[in-house]
N, C-alpha and C. Protein backbone atom coordinates (compact mmCIF):
# COMPACT_ATOMS: atom_id res chain seq x y z
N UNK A 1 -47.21 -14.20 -28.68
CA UNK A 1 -47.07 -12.86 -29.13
C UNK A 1 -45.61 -12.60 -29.49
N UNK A 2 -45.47 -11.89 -30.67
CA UNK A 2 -44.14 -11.38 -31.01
C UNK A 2 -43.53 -10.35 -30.47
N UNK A 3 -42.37 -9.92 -30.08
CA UNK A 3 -41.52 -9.24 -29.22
C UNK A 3 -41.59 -8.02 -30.92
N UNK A 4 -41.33 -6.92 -30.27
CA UNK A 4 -41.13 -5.48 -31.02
C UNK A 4 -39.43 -5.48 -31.62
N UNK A 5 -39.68 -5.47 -32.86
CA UNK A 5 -38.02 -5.35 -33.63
C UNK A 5 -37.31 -4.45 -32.92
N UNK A 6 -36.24 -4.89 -32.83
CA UNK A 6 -35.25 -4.29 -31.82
C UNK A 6 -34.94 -3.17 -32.90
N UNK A 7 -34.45 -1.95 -32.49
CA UNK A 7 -33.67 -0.72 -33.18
C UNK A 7 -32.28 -1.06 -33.18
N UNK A 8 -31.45 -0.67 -34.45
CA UNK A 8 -30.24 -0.84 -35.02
C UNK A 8 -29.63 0.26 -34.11
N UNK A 9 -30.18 1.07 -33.48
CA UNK A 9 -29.29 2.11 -32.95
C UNK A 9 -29.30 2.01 -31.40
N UNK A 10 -29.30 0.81 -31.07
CA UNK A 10 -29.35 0.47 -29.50
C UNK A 10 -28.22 0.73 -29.01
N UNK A 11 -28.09 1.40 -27.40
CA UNK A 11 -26.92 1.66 -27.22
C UNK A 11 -26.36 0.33 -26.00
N UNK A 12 -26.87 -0.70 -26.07
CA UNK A 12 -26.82 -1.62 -25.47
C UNK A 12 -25.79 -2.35 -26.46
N UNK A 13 -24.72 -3.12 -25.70
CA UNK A 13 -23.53 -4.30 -26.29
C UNK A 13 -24.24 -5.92 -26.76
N UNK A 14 -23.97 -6.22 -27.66
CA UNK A 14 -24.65 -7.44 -28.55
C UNK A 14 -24.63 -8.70 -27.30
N UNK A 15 -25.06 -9.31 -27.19
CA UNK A 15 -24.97 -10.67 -26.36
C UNK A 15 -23.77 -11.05 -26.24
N UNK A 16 -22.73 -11.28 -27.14
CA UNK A 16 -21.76 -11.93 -27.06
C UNK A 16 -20.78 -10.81 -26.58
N UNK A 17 -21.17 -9.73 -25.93
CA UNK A 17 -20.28 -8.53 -25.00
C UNK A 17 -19.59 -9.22 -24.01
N UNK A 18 -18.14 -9.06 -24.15
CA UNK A 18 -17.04 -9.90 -23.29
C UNK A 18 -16.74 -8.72 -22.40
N UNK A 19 -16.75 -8.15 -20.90
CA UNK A 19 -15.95 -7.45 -20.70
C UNK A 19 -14.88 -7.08 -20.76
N UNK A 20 -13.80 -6.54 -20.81
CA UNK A 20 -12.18 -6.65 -20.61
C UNK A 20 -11.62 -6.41 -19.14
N UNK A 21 -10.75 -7.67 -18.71
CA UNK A 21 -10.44 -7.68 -17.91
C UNK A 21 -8.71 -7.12 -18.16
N UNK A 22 -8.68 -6.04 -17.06
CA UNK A 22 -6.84 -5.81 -17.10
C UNK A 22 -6.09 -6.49 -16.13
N UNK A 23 -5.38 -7.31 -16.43
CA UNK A 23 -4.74 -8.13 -15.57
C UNK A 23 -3.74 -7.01 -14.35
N UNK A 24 -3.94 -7.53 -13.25
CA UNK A 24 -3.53 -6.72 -11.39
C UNK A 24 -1.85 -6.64 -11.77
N UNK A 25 -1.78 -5.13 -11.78
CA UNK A 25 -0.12 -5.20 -12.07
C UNK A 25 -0.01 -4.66 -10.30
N UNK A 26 1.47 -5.62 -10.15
CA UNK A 26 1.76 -5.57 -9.19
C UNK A 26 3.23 -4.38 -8.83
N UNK A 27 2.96 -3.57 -7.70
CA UNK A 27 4.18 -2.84 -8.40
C UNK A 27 5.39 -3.22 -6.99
N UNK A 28 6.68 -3.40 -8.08
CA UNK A 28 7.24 -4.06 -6.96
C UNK A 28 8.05 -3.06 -5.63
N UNK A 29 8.63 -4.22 -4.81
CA UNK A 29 8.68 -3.90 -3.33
C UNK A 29 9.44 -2.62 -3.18
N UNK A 30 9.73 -2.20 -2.27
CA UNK A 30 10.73 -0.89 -2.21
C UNK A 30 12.35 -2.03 -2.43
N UNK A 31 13.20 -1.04 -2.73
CA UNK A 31 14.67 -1.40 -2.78
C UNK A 31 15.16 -1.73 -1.66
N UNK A 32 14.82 -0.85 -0.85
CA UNK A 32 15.66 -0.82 0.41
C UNK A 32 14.13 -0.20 1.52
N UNK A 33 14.57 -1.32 2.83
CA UNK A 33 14.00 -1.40 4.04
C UNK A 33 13.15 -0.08 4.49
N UNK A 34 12.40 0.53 5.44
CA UNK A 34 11.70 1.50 6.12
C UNK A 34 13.02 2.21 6.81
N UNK A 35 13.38 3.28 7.14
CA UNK A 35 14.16 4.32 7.75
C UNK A 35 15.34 4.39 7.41
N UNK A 36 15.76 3.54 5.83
CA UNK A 36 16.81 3.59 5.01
C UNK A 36 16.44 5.07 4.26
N UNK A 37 18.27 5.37 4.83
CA UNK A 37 17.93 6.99 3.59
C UNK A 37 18.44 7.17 1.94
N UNK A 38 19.22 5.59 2.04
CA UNK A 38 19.45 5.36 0.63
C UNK A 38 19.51 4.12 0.13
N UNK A 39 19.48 3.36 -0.83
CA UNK A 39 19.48 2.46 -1.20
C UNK A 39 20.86 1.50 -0.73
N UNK A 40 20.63 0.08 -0.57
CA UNK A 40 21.40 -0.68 0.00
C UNK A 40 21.79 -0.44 1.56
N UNK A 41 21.06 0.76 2.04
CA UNK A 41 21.55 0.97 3.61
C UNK A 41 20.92 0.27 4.29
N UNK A 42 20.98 -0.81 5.23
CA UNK A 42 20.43 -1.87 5.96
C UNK A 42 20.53 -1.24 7.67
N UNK A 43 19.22 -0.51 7.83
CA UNK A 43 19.52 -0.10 9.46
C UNK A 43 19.34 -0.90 10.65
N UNK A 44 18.78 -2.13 9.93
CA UNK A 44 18.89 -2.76 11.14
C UNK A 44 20.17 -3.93 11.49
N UNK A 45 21.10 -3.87 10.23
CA UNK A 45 22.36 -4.32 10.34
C UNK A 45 23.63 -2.96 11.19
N UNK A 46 24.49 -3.43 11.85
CA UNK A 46 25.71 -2.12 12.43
C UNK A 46 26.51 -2.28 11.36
N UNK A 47 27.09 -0.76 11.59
CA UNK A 47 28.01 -0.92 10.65
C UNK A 47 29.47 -1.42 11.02
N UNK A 48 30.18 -1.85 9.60
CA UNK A 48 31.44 -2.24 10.09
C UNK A 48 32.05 -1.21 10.43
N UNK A 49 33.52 -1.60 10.49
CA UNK A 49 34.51 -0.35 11.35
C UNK A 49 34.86 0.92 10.13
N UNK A 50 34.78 0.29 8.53
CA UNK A 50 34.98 1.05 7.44
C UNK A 50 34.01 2.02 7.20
N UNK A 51 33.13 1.65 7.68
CA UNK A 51 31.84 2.39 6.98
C UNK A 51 31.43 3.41 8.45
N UNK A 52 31.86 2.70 9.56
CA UNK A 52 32.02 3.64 10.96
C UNK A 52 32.36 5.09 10.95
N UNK A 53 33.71 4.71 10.15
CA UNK A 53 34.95 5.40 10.03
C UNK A 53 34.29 6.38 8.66
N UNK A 54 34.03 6.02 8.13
CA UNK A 54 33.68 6.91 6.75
C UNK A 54 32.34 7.79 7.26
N UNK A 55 31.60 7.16 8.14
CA UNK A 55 30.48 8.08 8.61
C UNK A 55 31.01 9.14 9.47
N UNK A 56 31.87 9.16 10.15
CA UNK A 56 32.51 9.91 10.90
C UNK A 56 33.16 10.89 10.72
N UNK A 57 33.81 10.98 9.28
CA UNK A 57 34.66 11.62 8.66
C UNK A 57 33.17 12.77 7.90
N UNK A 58 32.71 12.05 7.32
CA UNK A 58 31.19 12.74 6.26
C UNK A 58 30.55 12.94 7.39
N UNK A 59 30.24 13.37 8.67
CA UNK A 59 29.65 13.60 9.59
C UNK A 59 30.23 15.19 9.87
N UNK A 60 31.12 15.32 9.93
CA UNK A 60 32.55 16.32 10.31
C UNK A 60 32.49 17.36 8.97
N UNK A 61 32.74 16.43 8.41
CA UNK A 61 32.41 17.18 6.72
C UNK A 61 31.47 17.82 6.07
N UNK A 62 30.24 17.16 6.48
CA UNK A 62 29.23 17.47 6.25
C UNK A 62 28.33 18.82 7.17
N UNK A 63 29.12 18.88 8.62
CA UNK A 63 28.69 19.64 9.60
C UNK A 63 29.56 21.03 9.22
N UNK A 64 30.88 21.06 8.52
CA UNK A 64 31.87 21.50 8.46
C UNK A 64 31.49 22.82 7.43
N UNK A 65 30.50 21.65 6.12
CA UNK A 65 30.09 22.59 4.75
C UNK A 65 28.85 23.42 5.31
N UNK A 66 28.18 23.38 6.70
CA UNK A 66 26.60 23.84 6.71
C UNK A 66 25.52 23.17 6.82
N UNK A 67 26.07 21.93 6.74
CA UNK A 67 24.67 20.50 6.25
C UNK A 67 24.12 20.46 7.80
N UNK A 68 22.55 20.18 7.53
CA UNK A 68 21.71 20.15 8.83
C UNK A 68 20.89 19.01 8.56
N UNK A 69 20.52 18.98 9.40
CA UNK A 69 18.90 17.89 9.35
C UNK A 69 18.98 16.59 8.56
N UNK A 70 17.73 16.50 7.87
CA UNK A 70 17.82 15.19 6.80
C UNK A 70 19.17 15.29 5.52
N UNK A 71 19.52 16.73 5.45
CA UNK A 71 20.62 16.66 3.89
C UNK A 71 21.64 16.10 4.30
N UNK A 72 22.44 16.36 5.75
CA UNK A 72 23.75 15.96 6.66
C UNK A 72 23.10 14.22 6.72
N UNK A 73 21.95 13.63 7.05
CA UNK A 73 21.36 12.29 7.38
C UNK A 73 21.59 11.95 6.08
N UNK A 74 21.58 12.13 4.77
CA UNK A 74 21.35 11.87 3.84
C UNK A 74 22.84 11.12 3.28
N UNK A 75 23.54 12.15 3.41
CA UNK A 75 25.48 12.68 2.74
C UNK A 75 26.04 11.94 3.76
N UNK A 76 25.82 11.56 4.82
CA UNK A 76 26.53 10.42 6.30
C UNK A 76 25.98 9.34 5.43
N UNK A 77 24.80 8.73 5.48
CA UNK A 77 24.48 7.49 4.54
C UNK A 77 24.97 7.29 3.46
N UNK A 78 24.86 7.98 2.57
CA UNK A 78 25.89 7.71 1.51
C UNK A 78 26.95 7.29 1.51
N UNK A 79 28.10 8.17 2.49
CA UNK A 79 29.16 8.15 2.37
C UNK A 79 29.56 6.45 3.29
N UNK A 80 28.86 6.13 4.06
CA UNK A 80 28.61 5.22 4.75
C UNK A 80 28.42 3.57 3.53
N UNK A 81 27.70 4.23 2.95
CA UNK A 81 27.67 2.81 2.02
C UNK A 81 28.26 2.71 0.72
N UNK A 82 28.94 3.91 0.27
CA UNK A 82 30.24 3.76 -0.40
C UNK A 82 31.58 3.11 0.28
N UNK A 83 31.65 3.15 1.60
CA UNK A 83 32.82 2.60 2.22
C UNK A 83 32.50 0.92 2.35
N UNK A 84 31.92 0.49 1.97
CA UNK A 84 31.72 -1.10 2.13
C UNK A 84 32.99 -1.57 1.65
């Protein structure tokens, strides 16, 4: 027995239907470590005596302008890893 002519208006993909595969973009790692507040700050390295000294000063400074909480945590790190 013969099969029923297929309709031209099938909404089905021809046999030779390739899916498209999108190749797994990977997105990369963070810059800097977990409880770093800025880039290049390494907390589980101490700091040297320069960068001690510079936190200390931007600590003072920073308490001095009003700075509280994470913005004072923020402006100490910084100033901390500009003194390298």
């Amino acid at each position: 027995m013969l099969a029923p002519p297929r309709s031209t208006t099938s909404t089905r993909p021809p046999l030779s239907f390739k899916p498209v595969v999108k190749p797994v973009v990977v997105k990369p790692a963070a810059t800097f470590p977990p409880g770093a507040l800025v880039p290049g700050q390494r907390p589980d390295l101490a700091l040297n005596s320069a960068q001690f000294a510079a936190a200390r000063a931007a600590r003072a400074s920073g308490t001095a302008q009003g700075m509280s909480g994470r913005q004072l945590e923020v402006y100490v790190a910084q100033a901390a890893m500009n003194a390298k």
